[in-house]
Protein backbone atom coordinates (compact mmCIF):
# COMPACT_ATOMS: atom_id res chain seq x y z
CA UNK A 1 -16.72 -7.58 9.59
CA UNK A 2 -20.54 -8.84 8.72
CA UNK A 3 -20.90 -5.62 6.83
CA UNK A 4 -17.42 -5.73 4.50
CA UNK A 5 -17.72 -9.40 4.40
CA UNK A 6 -21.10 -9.54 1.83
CA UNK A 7 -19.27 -6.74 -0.42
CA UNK A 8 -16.45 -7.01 -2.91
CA UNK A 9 -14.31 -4.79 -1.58
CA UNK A 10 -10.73 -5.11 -0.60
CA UNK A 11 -9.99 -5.22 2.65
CA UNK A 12 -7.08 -3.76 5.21
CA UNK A 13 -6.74 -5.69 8.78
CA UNK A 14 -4.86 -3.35 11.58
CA UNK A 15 -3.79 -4.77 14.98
CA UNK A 16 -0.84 -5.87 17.02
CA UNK A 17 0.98 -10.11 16.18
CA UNK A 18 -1.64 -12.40 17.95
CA UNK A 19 -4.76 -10.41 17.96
CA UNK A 20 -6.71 -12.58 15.81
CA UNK A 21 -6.38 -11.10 12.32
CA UNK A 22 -5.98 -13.98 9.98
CA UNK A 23 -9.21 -14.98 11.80
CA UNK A 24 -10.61 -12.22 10.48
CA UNK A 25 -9.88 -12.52 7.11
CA UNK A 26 -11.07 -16.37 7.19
CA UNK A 27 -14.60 -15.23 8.35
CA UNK A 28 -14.39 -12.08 5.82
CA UNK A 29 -13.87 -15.64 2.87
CA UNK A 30 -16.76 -17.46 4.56
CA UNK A 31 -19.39 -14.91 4.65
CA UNK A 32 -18.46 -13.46 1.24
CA UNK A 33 -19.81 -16.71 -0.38
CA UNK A 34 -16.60 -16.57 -2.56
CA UNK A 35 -16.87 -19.54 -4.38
CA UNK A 36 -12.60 -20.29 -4.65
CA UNK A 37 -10.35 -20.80 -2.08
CA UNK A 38 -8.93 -18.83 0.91
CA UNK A 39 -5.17 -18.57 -0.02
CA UNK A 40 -3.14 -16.75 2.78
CA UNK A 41 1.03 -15.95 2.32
CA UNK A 42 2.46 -14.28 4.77
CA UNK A 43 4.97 -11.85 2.89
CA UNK A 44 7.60 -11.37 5.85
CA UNK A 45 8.26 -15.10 5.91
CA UNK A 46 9.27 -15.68 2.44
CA UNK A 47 12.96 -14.72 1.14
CA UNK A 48 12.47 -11.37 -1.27
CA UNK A 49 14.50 -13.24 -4.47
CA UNK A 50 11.85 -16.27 -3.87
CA UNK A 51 8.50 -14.33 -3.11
CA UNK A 52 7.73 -12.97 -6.59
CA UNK A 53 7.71 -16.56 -7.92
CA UNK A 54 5.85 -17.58 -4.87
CA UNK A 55 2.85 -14.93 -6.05
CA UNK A 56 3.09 -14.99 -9.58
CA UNK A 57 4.13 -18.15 -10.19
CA UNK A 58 6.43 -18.56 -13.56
CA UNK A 59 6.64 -20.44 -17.01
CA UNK A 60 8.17 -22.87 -18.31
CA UNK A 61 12.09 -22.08 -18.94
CA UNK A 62 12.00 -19.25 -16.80
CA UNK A 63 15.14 -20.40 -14.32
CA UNK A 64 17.20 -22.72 -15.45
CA UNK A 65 15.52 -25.67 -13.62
CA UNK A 66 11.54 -24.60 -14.35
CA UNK A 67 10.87 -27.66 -16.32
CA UNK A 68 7.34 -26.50 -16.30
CA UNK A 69 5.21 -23.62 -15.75
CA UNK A 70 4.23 -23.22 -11.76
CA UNK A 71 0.91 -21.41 -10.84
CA UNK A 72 1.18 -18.90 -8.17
CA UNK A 73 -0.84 -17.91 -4.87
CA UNK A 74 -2.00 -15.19 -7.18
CA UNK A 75 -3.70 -17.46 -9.45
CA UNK A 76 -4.47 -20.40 -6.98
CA UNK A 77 -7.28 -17.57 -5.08
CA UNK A 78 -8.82 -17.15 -8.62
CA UNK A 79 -12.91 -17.01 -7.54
CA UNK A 80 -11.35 -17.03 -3.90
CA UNK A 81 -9.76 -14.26 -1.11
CA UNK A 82 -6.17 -13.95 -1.43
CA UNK A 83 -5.09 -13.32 2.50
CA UNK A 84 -1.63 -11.38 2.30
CA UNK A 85 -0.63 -10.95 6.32
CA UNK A 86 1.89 -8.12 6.90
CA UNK A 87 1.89 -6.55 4.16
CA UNK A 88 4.12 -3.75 5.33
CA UNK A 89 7.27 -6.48 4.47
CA UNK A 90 6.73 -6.77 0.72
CA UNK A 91 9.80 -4.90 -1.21
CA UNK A 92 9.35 -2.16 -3.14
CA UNK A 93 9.91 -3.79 -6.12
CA UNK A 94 6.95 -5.93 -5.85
CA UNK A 95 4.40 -3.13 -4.57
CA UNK A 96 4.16 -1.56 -7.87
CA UNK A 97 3.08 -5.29 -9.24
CA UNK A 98 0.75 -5.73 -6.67
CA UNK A 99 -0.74 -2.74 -7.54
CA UNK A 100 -1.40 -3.83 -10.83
CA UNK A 101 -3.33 -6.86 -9.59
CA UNK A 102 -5.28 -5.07 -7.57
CA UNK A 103 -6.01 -2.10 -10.29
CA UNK A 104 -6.45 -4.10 -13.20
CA UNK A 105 -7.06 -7.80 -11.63
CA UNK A 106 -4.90 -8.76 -14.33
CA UNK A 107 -0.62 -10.66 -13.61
CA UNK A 108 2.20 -12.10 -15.61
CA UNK A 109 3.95 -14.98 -14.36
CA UNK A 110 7.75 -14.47 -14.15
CA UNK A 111 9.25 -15.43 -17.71
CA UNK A 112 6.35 -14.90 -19.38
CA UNK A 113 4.36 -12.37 -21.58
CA UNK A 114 1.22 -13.33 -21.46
CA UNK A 115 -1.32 -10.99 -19.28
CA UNK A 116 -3.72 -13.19 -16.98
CA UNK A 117 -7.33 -12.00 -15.50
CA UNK A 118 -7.73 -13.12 -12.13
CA UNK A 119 -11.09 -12.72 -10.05
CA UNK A 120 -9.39 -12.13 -6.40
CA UNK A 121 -10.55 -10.58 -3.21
CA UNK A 122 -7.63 -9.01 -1.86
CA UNK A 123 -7.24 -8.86 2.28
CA UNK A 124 -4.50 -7.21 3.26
CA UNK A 125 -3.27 -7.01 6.98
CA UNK A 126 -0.39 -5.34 9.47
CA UNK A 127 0.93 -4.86 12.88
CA UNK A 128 2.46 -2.32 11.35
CA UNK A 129 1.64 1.86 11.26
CA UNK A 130 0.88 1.35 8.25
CA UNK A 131 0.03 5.53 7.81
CA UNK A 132 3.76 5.86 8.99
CA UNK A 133 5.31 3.44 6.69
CA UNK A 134 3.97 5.49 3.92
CA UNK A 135 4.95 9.03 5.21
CA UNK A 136 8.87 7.22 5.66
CA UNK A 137 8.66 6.28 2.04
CA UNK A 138 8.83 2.73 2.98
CA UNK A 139 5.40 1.49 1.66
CA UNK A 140 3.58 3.25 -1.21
CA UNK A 141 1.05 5.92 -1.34
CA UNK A 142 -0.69 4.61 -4.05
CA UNK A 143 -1.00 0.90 -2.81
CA UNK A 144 -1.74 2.09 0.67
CA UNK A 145 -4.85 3.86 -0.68
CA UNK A 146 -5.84 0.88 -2.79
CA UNK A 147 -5.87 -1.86 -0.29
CA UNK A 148 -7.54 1.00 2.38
CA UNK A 149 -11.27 0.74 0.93
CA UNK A 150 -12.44 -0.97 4.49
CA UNK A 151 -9.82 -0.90 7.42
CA UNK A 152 -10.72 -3.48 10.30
CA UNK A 153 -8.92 -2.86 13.75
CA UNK A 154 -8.58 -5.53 15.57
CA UNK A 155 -7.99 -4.33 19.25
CA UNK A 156 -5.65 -6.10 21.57
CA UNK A 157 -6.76 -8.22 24.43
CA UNK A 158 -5.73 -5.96 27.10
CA UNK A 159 -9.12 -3.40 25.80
CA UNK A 160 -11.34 -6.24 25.98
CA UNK A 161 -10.75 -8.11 29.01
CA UNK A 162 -13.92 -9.43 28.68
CA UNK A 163 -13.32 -11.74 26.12
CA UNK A 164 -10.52 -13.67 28.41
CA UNK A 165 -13.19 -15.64 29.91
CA UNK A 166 -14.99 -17.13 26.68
CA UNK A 167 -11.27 -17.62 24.83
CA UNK A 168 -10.00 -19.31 27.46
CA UNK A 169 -13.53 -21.53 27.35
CA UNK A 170 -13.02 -22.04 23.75
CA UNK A 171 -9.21 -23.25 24.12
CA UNK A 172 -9.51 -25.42 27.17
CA UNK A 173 -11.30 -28.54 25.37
CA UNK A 174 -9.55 -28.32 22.13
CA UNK A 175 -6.19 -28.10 23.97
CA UNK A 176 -6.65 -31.09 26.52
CA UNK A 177 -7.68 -33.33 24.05
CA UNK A 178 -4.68 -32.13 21.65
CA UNK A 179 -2.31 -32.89 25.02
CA UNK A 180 -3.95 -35.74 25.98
CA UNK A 181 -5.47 -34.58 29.79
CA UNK A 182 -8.49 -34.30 31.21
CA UNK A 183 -8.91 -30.68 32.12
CA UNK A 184 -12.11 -29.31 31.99
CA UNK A 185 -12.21 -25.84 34.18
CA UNK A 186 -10.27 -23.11 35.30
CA UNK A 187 -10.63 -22.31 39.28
CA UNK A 188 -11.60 -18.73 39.86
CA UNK A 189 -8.83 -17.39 41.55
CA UNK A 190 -6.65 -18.95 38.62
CA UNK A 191 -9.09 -17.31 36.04
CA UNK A 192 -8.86 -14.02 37.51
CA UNK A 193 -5.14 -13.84 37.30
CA UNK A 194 -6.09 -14.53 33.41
CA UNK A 195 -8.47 -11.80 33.06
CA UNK A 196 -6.04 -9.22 34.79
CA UNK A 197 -3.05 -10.17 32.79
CA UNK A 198 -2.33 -7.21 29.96
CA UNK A 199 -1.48 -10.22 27.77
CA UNK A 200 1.17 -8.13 25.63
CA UNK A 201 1.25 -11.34 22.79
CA UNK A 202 -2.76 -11.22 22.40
CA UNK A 203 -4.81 -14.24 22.15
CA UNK A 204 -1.52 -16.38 20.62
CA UNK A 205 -0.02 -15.67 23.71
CA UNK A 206 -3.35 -16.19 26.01
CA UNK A 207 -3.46 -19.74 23.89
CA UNK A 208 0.30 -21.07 24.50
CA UNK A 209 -0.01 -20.06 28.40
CA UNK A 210 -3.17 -22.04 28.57
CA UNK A 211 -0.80 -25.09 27.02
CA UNK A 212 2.04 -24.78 29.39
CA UNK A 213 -0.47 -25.03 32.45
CA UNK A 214 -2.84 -27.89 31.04
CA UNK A 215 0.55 -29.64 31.00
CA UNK A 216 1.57 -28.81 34.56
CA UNK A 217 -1.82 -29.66 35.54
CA UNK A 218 -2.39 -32.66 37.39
CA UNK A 219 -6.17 -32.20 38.54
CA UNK A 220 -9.31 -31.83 36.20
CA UNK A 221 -9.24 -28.12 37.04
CA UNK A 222 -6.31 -25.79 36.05
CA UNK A 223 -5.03 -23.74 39.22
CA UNK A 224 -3.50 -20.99 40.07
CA UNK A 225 0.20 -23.03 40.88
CA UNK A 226 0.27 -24.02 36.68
CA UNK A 227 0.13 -20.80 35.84
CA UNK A 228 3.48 -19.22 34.22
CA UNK A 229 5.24 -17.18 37.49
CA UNK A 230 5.18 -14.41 35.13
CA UNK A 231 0.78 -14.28 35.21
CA UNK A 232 1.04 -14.85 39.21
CA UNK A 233 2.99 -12.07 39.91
CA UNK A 234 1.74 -8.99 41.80
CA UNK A 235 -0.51 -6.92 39.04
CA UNK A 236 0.55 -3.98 41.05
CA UNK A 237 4.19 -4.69 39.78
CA UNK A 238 3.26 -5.32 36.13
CA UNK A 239 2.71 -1.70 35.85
CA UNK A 240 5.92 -1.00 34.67
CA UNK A 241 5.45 -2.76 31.16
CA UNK A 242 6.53 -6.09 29.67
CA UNK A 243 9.96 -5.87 29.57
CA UNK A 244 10.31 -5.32 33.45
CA UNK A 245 7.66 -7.93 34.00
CA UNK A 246 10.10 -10.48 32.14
CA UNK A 247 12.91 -9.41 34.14
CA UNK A 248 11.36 -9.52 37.03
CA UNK A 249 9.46 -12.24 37.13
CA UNK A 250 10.49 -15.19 34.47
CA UNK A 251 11.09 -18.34 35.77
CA UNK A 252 14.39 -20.82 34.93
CA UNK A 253 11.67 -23.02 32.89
CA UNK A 254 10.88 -20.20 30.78
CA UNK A 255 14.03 -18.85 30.30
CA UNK A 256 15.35 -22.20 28.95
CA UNK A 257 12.37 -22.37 26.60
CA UNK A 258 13.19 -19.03 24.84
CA UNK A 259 16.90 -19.95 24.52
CA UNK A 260 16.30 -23.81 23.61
CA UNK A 261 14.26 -21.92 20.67
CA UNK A 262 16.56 -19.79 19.73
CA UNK A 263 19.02 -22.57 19.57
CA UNK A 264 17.03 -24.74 17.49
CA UNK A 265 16.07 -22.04 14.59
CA UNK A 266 20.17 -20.82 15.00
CA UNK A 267 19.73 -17.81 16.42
CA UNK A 268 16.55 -16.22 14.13
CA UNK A 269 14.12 -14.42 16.85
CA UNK A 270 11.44 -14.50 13.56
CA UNK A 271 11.44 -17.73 13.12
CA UNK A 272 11.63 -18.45 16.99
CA UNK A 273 8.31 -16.31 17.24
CA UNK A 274 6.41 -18.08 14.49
CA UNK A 275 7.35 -21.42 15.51
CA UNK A 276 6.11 -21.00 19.25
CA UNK A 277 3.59 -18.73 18.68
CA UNK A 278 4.78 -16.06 20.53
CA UNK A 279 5.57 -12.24 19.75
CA UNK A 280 8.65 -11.04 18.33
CA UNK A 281 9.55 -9.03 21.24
CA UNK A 282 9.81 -11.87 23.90
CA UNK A 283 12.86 -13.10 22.13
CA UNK A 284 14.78 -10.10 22.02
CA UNK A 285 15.91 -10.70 25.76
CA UNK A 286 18.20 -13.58 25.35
């Protein structure tokens, strides 16, 4: 990262939701002494027929109610790192435009003629196979190459255990004072189950399980009783992956959690998962 960060080349972020990669890019903007801003959009949570506006921006009279000309995200990084997270959801239609920004640094705003130089670092990132996406013809060859100058993989928590420990004594004092308690330490037994935990949603996931049990816990050090039932579980019976873990072993509370979400954002897993914080996959169960 200290290496691609000082250079002006584009860069590609691989690793699974919740490892950290935004992060990434944000520390890629502050080392590169960029002097513009750090403009992230993530292109799977904007509708397709909205997103090209959304990047571009448009003139005036270019929809019936564009009273006046709108910049875009595209122009707003100008001097700055424009941050676009999964990348692997932007339609087709919009790669080959992309690929003109990133070619020529150069954009037309919807409506208009006019071609527009923009001075962008581009950081692109995926928990996607990205290689695979191109082979199934549904991201493009030429795009894929261009945004590949530096790939970064971010690895998932589960390869470096190690880190559990300072993450969780990095969260602990931000999140007590955000909740309002007075929890300073983690016992060891409690930590342990933490370290051993293959933490299938990454450090998001590591982060909202520290939340639940700084609000369970009524002492100044977090035990092993606020843990989730699904961390205190045998590890010996976690073997057989995250799905049978969450069979196995999720408790009523939980369960009402992912189906109170679910209920609130009518039914959308997506936007379930990026309201909580939480992978994708843990609300395909209910």
């Amino acid at each position: 990262v200290e290496k691609a960060a000082v250079t002006p080349a584009d860069v590609l972020i691989l690793g699974e939701s919740g490892t950290g990669k935004e992060l990434v890019a944000r520390r890629l903007h502050v080392r590169s002494g960029r002097k513009g801003h750090f403009v992230p959009v993530d292109c799977g949570a904007i509708p397709e027929h909205l997103l090209e506006n959304e990047l571009f921006g448009h003139e005036k009279g270019a929809y019936t109610d564009a009273s006046s000309a709108s910049l875009g995200l595209v122009e707003l990084a100008h001097q700055g790192t424009f941050f676009m997270d999964e990348i692997c959801e932007l339609p087709a239609s919009l790669q080959a435009k992309l690929l003109r920004v990133l070619q020529e640094r150069q954009f037309r705003r919807v409506g208009g003629t006019a071609v527009r130089d923009v001075d962008i670092r581009v950081i692109a990132a995926t928990n996607r196979d990205i290689a695979a996406e191109v082979r199934e013809g549904r991201f493009r060859e030429d795009l894929y190459y261009r945004i590949n100058v530096v790939a970064l993989r971010v690895p998932p928590l589960r390869e470096r255990p190690s880190d559990v420990r300072l993450l969780v004594e990095h969260f602990m004092p931000r999140l007590s004072r955000e909740l309002g308690k007075d929890v300073s330490s983690v016992d060891p037994e409690a930590l342990d189950i933490l370290e051993r935990h293959p933490w299938p949603g990454n450090v998001r996931e590591l982060q909202n399980a520290l939340k639940r049990a700084i609000v369970l816990c009524e002492a100044g050090v977090l035990k092993t009783s606020d843990l989730p039932e699904s961390l205190v579980a045998d590890p010996a019976q976690q073997s057989g992956g995250f799905a049978e873990q969450r069979s196995e072993h999720m408790s009523s509370f939980e369960k009402r959690f992912f189906e109170e979400m679910l209920q609130r954002h009518q039914g959308s897993a997506r936007s379930a998962a990026e309201a909580s914080g939480l992978p994708l996959s843990s609300f395909y169960w209910y």
